[in-house]
PDB file of N, CA and C in Angstrom:
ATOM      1  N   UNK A   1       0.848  -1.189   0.000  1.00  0.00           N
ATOM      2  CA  UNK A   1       0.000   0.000   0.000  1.00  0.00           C
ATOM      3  C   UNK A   1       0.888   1.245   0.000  1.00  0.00           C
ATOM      4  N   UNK A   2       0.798   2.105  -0.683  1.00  0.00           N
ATOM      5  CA  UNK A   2       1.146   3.142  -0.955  1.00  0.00           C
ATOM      6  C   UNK A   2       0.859   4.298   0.325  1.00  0.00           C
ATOM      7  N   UNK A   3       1.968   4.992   0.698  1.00  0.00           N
ATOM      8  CA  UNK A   3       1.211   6.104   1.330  1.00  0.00           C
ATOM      9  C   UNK A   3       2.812   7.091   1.799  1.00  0.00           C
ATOM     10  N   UNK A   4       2.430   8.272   1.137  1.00  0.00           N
ATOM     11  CA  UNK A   4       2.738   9.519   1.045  1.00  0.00           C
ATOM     12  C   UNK A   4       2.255  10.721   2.398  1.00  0.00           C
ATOM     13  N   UNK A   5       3.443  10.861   3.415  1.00  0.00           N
ATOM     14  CA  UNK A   5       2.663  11.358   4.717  1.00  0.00           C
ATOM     15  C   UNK A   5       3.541  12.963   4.704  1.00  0.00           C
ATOM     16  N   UNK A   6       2.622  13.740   4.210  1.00  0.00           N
ATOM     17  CA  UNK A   6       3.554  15.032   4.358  1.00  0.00           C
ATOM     18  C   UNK A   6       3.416  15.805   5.981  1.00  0.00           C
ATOM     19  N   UNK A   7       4.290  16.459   6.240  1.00  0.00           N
ATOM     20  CA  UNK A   7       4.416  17.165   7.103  1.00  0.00           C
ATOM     21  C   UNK A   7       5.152  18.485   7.402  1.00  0.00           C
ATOM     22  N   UNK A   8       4.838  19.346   8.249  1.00  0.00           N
ATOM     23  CA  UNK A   8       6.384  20.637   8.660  1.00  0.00           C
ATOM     24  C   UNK A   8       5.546  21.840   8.052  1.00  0.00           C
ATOM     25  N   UNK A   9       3.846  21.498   8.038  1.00  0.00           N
ATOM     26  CA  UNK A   9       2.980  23.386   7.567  1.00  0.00           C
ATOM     27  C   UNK A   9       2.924  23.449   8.877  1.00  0.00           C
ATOM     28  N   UNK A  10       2.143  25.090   8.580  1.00  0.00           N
ATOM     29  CA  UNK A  10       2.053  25.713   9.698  1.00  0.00           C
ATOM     30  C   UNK A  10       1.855  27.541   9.646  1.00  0.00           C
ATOM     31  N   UNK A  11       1.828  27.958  10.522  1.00  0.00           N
ATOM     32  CA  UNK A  11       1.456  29.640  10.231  1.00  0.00           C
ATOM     33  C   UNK A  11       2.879  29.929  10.251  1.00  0.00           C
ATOM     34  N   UNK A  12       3.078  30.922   9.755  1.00  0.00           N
ATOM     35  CA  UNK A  12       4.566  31.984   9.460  1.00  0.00           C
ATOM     36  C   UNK A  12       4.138  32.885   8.605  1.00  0.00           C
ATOM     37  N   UNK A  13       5.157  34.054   9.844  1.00  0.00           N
ATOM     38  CA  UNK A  13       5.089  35.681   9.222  1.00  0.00           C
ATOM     39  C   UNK A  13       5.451  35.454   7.556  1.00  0.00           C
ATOM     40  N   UNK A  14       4.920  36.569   6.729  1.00  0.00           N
ATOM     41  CA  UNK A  14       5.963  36.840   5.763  1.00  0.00           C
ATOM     42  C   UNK A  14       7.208  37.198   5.640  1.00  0.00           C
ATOM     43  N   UNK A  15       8.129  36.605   4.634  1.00  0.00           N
ATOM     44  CA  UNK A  15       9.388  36.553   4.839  1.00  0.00           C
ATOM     45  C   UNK A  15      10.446  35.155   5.935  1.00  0.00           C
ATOM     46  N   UNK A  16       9.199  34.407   6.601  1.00  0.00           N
ATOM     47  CA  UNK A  16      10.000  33.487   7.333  1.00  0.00           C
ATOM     48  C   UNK A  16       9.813  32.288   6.502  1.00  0.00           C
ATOM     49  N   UNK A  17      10.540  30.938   7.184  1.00  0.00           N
ATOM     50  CA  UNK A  17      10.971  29.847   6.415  1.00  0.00           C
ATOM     51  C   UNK A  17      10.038  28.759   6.996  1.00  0.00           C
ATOM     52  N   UNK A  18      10.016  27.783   6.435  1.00  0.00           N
ATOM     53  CA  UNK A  18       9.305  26.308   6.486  1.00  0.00           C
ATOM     54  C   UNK A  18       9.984  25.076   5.994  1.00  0.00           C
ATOM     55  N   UNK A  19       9.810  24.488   6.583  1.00  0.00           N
ATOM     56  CA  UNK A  19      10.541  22.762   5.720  1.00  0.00           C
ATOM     57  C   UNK A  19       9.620  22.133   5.729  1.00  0.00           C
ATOM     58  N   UNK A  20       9.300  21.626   4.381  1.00  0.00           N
ATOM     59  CA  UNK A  20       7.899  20.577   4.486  1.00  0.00           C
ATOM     60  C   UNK A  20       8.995  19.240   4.080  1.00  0.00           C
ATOM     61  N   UNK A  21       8.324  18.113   4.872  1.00  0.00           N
ATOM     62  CA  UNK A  21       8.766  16.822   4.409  1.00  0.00           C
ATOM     63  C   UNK A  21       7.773  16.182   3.844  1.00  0.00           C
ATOM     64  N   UNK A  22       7.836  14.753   3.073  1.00  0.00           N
ATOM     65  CA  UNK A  22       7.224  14.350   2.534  1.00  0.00           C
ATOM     66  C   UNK A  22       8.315  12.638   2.741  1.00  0.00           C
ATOM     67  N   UNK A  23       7.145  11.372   3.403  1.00  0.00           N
ATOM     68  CA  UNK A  23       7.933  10.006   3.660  1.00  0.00           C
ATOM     69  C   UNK A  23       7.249   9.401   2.946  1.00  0.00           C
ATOM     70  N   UNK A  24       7.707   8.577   2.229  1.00  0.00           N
ATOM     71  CA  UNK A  24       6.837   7.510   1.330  1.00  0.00           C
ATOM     72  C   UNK A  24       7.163   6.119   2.018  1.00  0.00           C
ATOM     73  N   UNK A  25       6.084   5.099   1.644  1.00  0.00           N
ATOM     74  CA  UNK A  25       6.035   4.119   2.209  1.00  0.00           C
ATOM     75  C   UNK A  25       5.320   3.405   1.236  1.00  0.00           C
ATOM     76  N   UNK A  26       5.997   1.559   0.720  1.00  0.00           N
ATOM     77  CA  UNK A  26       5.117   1.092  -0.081  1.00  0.00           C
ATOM     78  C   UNK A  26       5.490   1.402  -1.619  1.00  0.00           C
ATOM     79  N   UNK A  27       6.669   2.054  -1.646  1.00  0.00           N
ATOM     80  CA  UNK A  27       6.913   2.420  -3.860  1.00  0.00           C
ATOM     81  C   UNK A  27       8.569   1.873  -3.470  1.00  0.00           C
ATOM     82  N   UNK A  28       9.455   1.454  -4.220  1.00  0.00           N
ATOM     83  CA  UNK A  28      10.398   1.455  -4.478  1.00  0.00           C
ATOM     84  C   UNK A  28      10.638   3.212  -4.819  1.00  0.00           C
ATOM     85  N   UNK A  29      11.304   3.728  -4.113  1.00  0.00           N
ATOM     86  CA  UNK A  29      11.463   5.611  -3.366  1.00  0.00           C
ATOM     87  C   UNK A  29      12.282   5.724  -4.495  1.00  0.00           C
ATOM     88  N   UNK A  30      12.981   5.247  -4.616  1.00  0.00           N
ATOM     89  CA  UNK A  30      14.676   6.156  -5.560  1.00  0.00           C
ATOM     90  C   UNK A  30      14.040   5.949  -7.172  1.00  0.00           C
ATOM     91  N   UNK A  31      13.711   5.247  -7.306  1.00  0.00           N
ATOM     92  CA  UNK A  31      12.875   5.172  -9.037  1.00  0.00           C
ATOM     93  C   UNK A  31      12.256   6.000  -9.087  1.00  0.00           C
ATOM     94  N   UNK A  32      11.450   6.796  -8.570  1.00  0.00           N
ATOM     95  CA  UNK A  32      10.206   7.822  -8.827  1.00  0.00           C
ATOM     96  C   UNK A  32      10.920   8.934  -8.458  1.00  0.00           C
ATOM     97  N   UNK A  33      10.356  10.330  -9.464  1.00  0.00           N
ATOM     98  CA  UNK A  33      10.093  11.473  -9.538  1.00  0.00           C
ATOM     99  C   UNK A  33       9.442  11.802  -8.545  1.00  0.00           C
ATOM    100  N   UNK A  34       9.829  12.654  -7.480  1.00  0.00           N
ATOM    101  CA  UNK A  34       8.819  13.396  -6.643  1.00  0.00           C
ATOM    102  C   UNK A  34       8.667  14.657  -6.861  1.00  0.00           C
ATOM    103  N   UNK A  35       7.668  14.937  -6.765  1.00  0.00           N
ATOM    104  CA  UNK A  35       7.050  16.571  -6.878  1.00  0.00           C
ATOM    105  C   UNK A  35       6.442  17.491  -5.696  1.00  0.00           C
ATOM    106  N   UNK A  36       6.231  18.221  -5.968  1.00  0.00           N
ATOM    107  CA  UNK A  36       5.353  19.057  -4.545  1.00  0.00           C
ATOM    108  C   UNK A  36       4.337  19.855  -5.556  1.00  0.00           C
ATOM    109  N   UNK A  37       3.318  19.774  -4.889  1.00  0.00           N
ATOM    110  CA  UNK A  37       2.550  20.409  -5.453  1.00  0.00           C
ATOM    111  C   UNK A  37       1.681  21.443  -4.641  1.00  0.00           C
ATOM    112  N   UNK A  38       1.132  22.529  -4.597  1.00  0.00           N
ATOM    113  CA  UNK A  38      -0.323  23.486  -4.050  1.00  0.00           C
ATOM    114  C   UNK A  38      -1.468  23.741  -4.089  1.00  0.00           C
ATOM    115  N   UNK A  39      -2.227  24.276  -3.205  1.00  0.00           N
ATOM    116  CA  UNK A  39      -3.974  23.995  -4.336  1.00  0.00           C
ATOM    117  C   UNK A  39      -3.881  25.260  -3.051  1.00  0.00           C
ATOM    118  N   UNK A  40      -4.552  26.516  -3.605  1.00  0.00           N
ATOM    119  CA  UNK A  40      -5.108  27.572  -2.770  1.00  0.00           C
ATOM    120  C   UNK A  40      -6.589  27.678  -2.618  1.00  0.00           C
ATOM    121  N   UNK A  41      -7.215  28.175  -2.161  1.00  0.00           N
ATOM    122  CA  UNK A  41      -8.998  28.084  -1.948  1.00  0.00           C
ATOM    123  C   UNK A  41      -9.241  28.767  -2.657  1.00  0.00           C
ATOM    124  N   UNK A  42      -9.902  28.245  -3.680  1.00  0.00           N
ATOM    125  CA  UNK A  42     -10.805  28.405  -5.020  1.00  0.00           C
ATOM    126  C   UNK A  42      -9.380  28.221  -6.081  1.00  0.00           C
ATOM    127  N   UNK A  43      -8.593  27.960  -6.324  1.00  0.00           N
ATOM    128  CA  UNK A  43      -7.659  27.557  -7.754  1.00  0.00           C
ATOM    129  C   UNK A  43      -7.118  26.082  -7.753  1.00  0.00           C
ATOM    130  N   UNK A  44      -6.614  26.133  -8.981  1.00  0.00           N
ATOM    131  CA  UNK A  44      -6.624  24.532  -9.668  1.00  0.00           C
ATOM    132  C   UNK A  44      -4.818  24.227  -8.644  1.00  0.00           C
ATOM    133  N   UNK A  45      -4.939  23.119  -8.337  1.00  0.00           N
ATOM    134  CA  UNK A  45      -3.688  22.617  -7.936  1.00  0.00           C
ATOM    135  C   UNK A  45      -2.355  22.738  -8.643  1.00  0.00           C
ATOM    136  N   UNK A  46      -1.618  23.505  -8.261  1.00  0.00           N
ATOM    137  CA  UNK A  46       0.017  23.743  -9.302  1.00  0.00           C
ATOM    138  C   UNK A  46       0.641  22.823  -8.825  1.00  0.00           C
ATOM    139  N   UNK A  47       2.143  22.675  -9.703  1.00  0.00           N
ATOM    140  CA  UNK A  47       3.146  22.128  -9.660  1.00  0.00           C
ATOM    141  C   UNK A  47       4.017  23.010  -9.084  1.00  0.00           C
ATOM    142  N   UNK A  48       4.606  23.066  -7.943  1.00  0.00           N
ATOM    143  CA  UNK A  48       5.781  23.933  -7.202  1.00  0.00           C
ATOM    144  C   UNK A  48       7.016  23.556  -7.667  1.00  0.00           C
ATOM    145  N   UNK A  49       7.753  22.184  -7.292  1.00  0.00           N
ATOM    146  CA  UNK A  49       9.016  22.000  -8.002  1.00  0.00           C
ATOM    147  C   UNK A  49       8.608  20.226  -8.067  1.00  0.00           C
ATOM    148  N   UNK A  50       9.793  20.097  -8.424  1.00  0.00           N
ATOM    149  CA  UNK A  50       9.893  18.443  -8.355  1.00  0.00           C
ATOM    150  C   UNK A  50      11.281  17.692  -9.032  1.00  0.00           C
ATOM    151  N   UNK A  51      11.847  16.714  -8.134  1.00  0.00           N
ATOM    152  CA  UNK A  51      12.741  16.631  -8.420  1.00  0.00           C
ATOM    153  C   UNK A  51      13.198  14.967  -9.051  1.00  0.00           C
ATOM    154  N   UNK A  52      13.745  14.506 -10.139  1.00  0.00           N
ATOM    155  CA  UNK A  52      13.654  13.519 -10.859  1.00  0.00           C
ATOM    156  C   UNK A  52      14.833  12.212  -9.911  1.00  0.00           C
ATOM    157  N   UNK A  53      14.542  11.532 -10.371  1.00  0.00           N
ATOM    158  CA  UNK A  53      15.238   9.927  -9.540  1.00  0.00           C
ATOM    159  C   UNK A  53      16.705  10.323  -9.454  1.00  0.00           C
ATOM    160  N   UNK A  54      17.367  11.002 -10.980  1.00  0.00           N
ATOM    161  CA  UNK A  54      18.656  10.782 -10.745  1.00  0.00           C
ATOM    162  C   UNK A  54      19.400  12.486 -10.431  1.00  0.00           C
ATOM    163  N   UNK A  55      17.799  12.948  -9.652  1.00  0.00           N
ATOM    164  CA  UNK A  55      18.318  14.453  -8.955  1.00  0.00           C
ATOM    165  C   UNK A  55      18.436  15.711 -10.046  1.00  0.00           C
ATOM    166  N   UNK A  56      18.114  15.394 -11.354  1.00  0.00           N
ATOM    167  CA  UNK A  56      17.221  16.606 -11.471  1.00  0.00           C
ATOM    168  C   UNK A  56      16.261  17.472 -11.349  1.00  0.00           C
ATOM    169  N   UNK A  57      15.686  18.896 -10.961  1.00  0.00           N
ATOM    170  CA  UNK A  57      15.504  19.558 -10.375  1.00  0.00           C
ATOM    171  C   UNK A  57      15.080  20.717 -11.357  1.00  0.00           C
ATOM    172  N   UNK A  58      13.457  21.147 -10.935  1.00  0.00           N
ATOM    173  CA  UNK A  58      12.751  22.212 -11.373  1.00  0.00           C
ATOM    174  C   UNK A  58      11.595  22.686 -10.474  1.00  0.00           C
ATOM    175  N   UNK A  59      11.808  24.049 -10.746  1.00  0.00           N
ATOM    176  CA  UNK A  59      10.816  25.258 -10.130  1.00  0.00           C
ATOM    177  C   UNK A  59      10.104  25.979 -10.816  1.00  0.00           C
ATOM    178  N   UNK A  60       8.531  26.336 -10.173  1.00  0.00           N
ATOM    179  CA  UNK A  60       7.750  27.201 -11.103  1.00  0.00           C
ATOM    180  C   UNK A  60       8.428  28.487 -10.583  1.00  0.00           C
ATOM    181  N   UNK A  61       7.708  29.251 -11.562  1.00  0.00           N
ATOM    182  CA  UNK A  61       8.754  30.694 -11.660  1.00  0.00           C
ATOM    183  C   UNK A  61       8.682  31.265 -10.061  1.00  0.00           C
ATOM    184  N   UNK A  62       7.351  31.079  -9.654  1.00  0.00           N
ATOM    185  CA  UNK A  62       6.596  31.705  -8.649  1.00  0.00           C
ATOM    186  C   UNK A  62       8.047  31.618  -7.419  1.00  0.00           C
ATOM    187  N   UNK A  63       8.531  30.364  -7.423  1.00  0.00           N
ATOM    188  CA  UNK A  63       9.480  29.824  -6.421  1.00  0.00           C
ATOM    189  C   UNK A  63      10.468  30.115  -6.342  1.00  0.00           C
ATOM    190  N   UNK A  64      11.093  29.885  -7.869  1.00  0.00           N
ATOM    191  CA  UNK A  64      12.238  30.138  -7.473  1.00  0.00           C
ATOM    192  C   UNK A  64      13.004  31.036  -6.894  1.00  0.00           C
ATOM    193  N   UNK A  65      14.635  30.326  -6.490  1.00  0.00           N
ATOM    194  CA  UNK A  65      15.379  31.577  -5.513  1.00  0.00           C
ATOM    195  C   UNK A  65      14.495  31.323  -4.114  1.00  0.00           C
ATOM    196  N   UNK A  66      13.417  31.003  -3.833  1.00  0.00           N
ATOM    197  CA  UNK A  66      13.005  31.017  -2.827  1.00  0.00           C
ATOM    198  C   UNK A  66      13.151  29.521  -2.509  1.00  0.00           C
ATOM    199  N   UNK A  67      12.703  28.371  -2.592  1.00  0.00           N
ATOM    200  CA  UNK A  67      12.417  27.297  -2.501  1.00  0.00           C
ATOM    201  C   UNK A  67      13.487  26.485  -3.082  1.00  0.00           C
ATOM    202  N   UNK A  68      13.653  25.355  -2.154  1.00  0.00           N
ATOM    203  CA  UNK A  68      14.623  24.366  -2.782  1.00  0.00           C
ATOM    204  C   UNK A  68      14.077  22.765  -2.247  1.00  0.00           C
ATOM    205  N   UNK A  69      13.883  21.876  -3.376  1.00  0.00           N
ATOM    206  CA  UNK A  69      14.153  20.939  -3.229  1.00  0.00           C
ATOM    207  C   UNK A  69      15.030  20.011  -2.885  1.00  0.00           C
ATOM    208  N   UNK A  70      14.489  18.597  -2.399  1.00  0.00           N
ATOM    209  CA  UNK A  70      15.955  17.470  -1.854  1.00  0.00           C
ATOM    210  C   UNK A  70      14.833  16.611  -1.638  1.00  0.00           C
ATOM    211  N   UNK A  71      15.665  15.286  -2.067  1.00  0.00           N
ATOM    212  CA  UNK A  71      15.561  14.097  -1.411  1.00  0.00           C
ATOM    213  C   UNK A  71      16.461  13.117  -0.493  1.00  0.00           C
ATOM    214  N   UNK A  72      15.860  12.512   0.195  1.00  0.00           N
ATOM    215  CA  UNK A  72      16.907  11.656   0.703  1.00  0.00           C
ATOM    216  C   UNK A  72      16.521   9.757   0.575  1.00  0.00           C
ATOM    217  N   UNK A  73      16.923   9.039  -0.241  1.00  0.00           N
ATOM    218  CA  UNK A  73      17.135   8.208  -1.000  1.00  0.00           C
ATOM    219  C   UNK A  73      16.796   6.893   0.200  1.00  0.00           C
ATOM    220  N   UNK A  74      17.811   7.517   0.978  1.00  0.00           N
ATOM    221  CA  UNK A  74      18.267   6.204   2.381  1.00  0.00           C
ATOM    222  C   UNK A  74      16.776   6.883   3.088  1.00  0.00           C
ATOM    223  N   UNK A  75      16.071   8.065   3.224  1.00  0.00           N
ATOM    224  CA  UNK A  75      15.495   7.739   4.231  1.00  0.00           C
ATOM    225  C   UNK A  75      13.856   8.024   3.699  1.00  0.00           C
ATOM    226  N   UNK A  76      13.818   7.258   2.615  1.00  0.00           N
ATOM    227  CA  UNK A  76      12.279   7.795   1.680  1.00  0.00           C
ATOM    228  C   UNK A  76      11.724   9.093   2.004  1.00  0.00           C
ATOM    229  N   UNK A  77      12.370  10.296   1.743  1.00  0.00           N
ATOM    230  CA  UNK A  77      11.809  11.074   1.514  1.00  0.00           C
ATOM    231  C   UNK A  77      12.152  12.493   1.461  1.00  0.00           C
ATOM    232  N   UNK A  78      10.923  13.248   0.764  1.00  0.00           N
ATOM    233  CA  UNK A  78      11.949  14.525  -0.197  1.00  0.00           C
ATOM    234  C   UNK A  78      11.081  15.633   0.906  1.00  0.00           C
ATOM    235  N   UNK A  79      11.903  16.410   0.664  1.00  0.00           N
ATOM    236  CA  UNK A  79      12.131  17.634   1.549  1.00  0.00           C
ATOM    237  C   UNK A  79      11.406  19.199   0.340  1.00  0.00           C
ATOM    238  N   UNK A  80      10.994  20.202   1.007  1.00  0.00           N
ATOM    239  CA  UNK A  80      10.913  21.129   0.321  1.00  0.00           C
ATOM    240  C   UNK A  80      10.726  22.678   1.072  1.00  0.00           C
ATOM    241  N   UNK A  81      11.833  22.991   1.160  1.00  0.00           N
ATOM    242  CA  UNK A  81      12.650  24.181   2.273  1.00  0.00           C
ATOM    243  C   UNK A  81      11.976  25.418   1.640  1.00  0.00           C
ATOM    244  N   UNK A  82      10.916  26.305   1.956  1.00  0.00           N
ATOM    245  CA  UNK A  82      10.825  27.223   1.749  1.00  0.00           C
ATOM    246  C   UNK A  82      11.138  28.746   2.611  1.00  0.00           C
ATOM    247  N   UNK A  83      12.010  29.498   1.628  1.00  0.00           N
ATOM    248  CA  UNK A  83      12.060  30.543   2.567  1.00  0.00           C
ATOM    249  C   UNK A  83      11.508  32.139   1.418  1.00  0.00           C
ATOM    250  N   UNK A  84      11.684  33.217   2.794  1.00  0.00           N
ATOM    251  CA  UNK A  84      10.898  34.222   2.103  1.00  0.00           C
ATOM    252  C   UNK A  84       9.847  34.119   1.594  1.00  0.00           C
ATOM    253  N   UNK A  85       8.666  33.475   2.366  1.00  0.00           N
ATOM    254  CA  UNK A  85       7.644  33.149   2.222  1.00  0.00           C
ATOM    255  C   UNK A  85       6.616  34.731   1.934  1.00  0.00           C
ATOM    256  N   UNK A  86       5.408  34.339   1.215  1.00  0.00           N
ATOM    257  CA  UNK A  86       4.653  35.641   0.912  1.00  0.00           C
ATOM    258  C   UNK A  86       3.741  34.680   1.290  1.00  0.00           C
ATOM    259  N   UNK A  87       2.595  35.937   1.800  1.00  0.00           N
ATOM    260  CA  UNK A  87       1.578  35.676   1.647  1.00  0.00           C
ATOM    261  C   UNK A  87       0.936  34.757   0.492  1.00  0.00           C
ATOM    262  N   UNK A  88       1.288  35.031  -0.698  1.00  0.00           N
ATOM    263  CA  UNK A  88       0.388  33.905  -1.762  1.00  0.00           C
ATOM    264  C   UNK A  88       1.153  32.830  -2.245  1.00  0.00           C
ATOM    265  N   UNK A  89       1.919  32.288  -1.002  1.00  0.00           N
ATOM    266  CA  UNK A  89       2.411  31.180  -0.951  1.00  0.00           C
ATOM    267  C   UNK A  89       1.518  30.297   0.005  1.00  0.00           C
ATOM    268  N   UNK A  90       0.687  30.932   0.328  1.00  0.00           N
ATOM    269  CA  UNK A  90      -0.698  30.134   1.096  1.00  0.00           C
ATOM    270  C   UNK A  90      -1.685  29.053   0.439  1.00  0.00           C
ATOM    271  N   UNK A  91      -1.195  28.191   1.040  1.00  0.00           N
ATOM    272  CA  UNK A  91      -1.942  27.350   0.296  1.00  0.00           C
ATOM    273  C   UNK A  91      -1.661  25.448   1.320  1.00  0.00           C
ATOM    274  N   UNK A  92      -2.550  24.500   0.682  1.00  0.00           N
ATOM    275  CA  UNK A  92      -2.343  23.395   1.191  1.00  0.00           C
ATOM    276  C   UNK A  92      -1.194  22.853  -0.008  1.00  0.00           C
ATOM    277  N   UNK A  93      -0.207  21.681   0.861  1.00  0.00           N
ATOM    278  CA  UNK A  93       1.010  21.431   0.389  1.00  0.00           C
ATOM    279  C   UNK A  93       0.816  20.175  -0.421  1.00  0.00           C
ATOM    280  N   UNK A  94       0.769  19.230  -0.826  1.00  0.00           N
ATOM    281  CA  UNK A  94       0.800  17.805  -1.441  1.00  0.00           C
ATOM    282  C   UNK A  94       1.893  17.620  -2.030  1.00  0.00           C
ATOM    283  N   UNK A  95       2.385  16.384  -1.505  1.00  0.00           N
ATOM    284  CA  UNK A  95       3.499  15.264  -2.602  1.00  0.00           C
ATOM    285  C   UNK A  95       3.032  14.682  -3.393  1.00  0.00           C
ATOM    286  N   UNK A  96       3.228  14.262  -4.645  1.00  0.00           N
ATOM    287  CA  UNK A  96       3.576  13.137  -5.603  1.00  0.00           C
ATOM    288  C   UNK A  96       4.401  12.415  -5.799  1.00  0.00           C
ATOM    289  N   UNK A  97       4.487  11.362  -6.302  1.00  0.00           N
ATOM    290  CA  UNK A  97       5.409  10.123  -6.463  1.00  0.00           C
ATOM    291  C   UNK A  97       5.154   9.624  -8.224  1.00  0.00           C
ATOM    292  N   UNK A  98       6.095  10.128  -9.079  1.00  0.00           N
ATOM    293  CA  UNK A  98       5.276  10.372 -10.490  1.00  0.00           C
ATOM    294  C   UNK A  98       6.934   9.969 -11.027  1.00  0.00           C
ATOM    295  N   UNK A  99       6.544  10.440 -12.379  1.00  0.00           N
ATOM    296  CA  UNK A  99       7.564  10.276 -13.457  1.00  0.00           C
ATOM    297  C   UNK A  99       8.324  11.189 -13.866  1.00  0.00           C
ATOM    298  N   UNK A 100       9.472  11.055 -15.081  1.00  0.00           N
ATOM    299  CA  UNK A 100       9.507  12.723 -15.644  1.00  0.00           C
ATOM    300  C   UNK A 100       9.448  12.030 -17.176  1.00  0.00           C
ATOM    301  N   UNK A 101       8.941  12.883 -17.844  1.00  0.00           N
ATOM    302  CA  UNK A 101       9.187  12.867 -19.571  1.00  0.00           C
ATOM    303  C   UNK A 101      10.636  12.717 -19.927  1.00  0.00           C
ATOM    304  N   UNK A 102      10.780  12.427 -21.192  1.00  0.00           N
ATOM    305  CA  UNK A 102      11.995  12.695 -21.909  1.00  0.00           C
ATOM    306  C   UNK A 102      12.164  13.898 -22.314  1.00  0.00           C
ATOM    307  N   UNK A 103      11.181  14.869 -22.172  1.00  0.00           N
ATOM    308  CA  UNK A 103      11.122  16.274 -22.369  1.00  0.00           C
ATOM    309  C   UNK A 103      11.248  17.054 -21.356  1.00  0.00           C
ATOM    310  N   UNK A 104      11.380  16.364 -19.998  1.00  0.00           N
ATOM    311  CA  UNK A 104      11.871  17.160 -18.668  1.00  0.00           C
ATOM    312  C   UNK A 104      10.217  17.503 -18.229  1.00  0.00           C
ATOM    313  N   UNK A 105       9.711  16.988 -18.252  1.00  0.00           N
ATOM    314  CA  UNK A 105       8.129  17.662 -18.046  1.00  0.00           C
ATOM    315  C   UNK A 105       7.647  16.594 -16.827  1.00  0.00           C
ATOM    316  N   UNK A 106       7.215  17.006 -15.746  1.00  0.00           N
ATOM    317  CA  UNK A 106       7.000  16.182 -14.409  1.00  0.00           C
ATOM    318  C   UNK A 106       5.415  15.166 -14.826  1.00  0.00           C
ATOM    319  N   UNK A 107       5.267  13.753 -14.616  1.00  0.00           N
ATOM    320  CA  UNK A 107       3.806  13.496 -14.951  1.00  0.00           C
ATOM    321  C   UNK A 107       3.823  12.588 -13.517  1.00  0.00           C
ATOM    322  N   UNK A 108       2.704  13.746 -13.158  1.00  0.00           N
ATOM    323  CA  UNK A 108       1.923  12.666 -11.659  1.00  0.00           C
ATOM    324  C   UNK A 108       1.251  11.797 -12.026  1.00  0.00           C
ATOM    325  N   UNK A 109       1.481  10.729 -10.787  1.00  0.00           N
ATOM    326  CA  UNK A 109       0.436   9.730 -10.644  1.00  0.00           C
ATOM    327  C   UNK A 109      -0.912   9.735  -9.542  1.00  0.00           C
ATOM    328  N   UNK A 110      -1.074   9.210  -9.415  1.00  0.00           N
ATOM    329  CA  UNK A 110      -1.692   8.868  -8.258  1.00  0.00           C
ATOM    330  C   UNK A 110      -1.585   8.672  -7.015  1.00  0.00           C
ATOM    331  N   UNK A 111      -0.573   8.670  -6.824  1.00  0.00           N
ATOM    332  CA  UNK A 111       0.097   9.026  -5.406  1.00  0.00           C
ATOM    333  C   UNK A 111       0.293   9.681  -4.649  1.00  0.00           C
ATOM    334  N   UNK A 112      -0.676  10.480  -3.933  1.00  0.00           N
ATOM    335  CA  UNK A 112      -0.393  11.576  -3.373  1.00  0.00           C
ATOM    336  C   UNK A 112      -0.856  11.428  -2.042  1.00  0.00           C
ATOM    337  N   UNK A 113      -0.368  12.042  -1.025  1.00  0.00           N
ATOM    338  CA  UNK A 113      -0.375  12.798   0.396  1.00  0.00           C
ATOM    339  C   UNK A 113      -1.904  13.187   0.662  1.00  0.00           C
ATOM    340  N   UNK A 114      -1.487  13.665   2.404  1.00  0.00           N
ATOM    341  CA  UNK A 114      -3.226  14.159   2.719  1.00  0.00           C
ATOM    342  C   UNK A 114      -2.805  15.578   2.551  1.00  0.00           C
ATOM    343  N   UNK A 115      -1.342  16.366   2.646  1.00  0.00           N
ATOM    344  CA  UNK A 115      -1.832  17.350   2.331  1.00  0.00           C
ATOM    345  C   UNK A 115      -1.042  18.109   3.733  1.00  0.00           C
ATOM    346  N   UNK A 116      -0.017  19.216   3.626  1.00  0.00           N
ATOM    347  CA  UNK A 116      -0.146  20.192   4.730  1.00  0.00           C
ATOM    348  C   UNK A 116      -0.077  21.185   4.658  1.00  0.00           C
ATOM    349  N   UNK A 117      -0.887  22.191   5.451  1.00  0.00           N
ATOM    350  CA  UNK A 117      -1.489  23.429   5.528  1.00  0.00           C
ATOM    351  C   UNK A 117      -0.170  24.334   5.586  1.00  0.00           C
ATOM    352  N   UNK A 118      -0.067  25.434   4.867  1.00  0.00           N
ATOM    353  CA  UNK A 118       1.066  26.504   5.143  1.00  0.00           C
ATOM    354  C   UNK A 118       0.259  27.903   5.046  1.00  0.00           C
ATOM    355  N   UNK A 119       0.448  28.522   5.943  1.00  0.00           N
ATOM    356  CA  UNK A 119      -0.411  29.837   5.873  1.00  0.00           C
ATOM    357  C   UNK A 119       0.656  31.046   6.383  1.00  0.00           C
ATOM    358  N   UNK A 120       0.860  31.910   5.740  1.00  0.00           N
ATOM    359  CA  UNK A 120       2.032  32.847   5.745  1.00  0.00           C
ATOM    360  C   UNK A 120       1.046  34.151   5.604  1.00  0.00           C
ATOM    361  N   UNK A 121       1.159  34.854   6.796  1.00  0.00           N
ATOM    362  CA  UNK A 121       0.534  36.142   7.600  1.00  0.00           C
ATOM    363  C   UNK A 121       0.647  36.572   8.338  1.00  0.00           C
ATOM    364  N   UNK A 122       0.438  37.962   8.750  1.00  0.00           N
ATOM    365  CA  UNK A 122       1.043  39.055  10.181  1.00  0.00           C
ATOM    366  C   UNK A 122       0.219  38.595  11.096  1.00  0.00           C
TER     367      UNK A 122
END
């Protein structure tokens, strides 16, 4: 059984930092693409970054410079360090456990997390 347990939201001022983790359990970990993804109240779920099996690495524009991805191989699971947080970085967090194209293009599966809350405000 599959299961994707994110964790590390929470409230923070603007401008402060967060580490979200993300542990998988149940996939062979180092083969799969992991991603992070967002969903804000009322918009469609984005792609934040995501980083490929053999550690390549991409950010939506929104992120970068701010946000960095990692995984850790030995201990199932990828990390996603945000700092200089804004306000419309608010949103609920989700992992994926997906693929990448031969075109560098991230494709989720079905695998995803319950999800953690990050809310960045005075």
């Amino acid at each position: 059984q599959v299961q994707l347990v994110e964790s590390g939201g929470g409230l923070v001022q603007p401008g402060g930092s967060l580490q979200l983790s993300c542990a998988a359990s149940g996939i062979i970990f180092s083969i799969y693409s992991m991603g992070w993804y967002r969903q804000a109240p009322g918009k469609q779920r984005e792609l934040v970054a995501f980083i490929s099996s053999g550690g390549s690495i991409s950010y939506a524009d929104s992120v970068k410079g701010r946000f960095t991805i990692s995984r850790d191989n030995a201990k199932n699971t990828v990390y996603l360090q945000m700092n200089s947080l804004k306000p419309e970085d608010t949103a609920v967090y989700y992992c994926n456990a997906g693929s990448t194209s031969s075109g560098g293009t991230y494709l989720p599966n079905n695998y995803w997390g319950q999800g953690t809350q990050v809310t960045v405000s005075s």
